[in-house]
C-alpha atoms as a PDB file:
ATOM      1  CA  UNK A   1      14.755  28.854 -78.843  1.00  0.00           C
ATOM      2  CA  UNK A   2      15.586  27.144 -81.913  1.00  0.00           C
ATOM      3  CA  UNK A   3      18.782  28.725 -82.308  1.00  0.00           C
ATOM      4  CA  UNK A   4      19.777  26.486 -79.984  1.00  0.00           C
ATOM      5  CA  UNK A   5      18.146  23.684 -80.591  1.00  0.00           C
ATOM      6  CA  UNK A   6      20.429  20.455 -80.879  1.00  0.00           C
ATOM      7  CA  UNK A   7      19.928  17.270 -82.844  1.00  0.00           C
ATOM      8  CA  UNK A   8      19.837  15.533 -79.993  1.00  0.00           C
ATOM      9  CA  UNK A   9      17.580  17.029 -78.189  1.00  0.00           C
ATOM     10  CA  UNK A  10      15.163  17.641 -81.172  1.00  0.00           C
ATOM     11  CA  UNK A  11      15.222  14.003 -81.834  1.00  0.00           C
ATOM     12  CA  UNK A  12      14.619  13.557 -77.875  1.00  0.00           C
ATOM     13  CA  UNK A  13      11.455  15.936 -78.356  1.00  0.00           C
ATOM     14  CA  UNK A  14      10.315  14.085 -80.991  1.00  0.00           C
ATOM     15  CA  UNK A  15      10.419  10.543 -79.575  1.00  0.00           C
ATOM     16  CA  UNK A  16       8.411  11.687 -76.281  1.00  0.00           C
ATOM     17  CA  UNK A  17       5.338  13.425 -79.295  1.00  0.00           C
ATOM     18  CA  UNK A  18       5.290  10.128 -80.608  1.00  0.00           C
ATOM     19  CA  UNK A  19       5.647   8.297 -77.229  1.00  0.00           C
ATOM     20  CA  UNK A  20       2.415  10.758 -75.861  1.00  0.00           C
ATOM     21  CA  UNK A  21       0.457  10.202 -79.204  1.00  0.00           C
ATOM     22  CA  UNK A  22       0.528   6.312 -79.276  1.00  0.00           C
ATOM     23  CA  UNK A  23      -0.279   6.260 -75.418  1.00  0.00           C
ATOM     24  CA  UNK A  24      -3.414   8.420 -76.210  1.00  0.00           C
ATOM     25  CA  UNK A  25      -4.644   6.619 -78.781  1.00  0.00           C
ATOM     26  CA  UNK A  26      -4.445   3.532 -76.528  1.00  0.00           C
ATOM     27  CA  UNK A  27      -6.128   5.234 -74.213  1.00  0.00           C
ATOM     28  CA  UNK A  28      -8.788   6.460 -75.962  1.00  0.00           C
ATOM     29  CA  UNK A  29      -9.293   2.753 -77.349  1.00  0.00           C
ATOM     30  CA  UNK A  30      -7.648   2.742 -80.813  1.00  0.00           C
ATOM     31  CA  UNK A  31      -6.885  -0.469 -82.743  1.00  0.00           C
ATOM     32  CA  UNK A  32      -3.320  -1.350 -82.389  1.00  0.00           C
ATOM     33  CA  UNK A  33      -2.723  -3.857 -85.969  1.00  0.00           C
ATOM     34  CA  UNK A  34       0.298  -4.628 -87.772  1.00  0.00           C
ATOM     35  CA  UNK A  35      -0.458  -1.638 -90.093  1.00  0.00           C
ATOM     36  CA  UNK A  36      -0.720   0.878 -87.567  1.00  0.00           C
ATOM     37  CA  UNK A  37       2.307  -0.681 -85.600  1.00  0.00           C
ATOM     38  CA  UNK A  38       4.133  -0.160 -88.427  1.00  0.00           C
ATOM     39  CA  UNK A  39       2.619   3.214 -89.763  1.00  0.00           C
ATOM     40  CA  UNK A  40       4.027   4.485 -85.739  1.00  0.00           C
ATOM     41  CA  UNK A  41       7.529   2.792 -86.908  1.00  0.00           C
ATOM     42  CA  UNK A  42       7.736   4.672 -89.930  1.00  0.00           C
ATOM     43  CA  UNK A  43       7.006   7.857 -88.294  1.00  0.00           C
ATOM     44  CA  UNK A  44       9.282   8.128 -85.580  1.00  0.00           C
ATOM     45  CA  UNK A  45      11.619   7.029 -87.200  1.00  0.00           C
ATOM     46  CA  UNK A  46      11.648   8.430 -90.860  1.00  0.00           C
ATOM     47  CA  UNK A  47      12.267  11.860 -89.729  1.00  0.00           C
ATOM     48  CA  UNK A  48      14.862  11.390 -87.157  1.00  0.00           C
ATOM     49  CA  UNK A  49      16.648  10.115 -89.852  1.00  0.00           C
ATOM     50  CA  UNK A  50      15.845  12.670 -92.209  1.00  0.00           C
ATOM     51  CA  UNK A  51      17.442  15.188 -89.571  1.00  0.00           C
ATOM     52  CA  UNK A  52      20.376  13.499 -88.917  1.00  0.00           C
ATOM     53  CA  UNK A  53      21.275  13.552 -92.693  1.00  0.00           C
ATOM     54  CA  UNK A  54      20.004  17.209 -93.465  1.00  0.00           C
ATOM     55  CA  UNK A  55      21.176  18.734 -89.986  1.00  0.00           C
ATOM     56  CA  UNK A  56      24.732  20.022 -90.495  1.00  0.00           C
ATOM     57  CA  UNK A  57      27.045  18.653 -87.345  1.00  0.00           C
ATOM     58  CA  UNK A  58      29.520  20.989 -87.077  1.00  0.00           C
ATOM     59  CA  UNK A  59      30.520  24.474 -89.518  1.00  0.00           C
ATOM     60  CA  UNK A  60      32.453  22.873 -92.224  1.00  0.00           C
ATOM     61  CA  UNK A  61      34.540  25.650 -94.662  1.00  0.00           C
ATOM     62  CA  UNK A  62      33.437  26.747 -97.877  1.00  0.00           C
ATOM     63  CA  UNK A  63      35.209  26.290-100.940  1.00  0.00           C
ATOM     64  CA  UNK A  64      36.397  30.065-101.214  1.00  0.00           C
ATOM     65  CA  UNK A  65      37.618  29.643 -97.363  1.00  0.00           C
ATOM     66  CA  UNK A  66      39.537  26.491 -98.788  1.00  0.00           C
ATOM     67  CA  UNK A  67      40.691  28.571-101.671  1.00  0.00           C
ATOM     68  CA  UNK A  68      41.554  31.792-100.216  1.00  0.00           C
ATOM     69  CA  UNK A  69      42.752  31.029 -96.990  1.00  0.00           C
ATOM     70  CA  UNK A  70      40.685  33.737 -94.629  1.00  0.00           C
ATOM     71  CA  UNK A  71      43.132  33.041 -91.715  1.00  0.00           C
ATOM     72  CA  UNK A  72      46.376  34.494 -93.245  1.00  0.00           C
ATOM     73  CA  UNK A  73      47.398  38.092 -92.473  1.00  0.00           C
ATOM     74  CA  UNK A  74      48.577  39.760 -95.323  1.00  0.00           C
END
Protein backbone atom coordinates (compact mmCIF):
# COMPACT_ATOMS: atom_id res chain seq x y z
CA UNK A 1 0.00 0.00 0.00
CA UNK A 2 2.68 2.38 0.41
CA UNK A 3 4.26 1.63 -2.72
CA UNK A 4 1.82 3.57 -4.01
CA UNK A 5 1.30 6.01 -1.86
CA UNK A 6 1.40 9.66 -3.42
CA UNK A 7 2.35 12.96 -1.86
CA UNK A 8 -0.75 14.09 -2.36
CA UNK A 9 -2.67 11.83 -1.01
CA UNK A 10 -0.37 11.27 2.06
CA UNK A 11 -0.59 14.89 2.77
CA UNK A 12 -4.56 14.47 2.22
CA UNK A 13 -4.37 11.58 4.97
CA UNK A 14 -2.64 13.59 7.12
CA UNK A 15 -4.78 16.75 7.15
CA UNK A 16 -8.12 14.62 7.87
CA UNK A 17 -5.69 12.84 11.40
CA UNK A 18 -5.25 16.23 12.35
CA UNK A 19 -8.75 17.45 11.28
CA UNK A 20 -10.29 14.13 13.52
CA UNK A 21 -7.81 14.85 16.46
CA UNK A 22 -8.64 18.61 17.02
CA UNK A 23 -12.48 17.78 16.63
CA UNK A 24 -12.04 15.18 19.48
CA UNK A 25 -10.38 17.10 21.69
CA UNK A 26 -13.17 19.70 21.30
CA UNK A 27 -15.37 17.28 21.92
CA UNK A 28 -14.14 15.84 24.76
CA UNK A 29 -13.85 19.54 26.23
CA UNK A 30 -10.18 20.54 25.73
CA UNK A 31 -8.94 24.14 26.09
CA UNK A 32 -8.55 25.69 22.77
CA UNK A 33 -5.63 28.88 23.68
CA UNK A 34 -3.34 30.60 21.50
CA UNK A 35 -0.66 27.99 22.45
CA UNK A 36 -2.49 25.06 21.54
CA UNK A 37 -3.91 26.85 18.34
CA UNK A 38 -0.67 27.27 17.40
CA UNK A 39 0.99 23.94 18.70
CA UNK A 40 -2.11 22.30 15.96
CA UNK A 41 -0.50 24.90 13.28
CA UNK A 42 2.82 23.69 13.71
CA UNK A 43 1.85 20.18 13.41
CA UNK A 44 -0.03 19.92 10.41
CA UNK A 45 1.84 21.77 8.87
CA UNK A 46 5.60 21.10 9.73
CA UNK A 47 5.52 17.74 8.27
CA UNK A 48 3.68 18.29 5.12
CA UNK A 49 6.36 20.39 4.46
CA UNK A 50 8.96 18.19 5.52
CA UNK A 51 7.51 15.64 2.84
CA UNK A 52 7.26 17.78 0.14
CA UNK A 53 11.04 18.61 0.43
CA UNK A 54 12.30 14.97 1.28
CA UNK A 55 9.71 13.13 -1.10
CA UNK A 56 11.42 12.76 -4.50
CA UNK A 57 8.75 14.00 -7.41
CA UNK A 58 9.70 12.25 -10.18
CA UNK A 59 13.07 9.56 -10.93
CA UNK A 60 15.73 12.01 -11.68
CA UNK A 61 19.21 10.24 -13.34
CA UNK A 62 22.19 9.54 -11.50
CA UNK A 63 25.41 10.92 -12.18
CA UNK A 64 26.87 7.61 -13.80
CA UNK A 65 23.49 7.57 -16.04
CA UNK A 66 24.57 11.27 -16.93
CA UNK A 67 28.07 10.05 -17.47
CA UNK A 68 27.69 6.89 -19.22
CA UNK A 69 24.80 7.29 -21.20
CA UNK A 70 22.70 3.82 -20.39
CA UNK A 71 20.44 4.48 -23.46
CA UNK A 72 23.06 4.07 -26.28
CA UNK A 73 23.46 0.70 -28.03
CA UNK A 74 26.83 -0.12 -28.54
Amino acid sequence: MLKNMTRARLIQVWFAAVALVVVAGVALGAAITVGTGTMLVALCLVPPAIVLMVWPAARTATIAEVLHDTDSSR
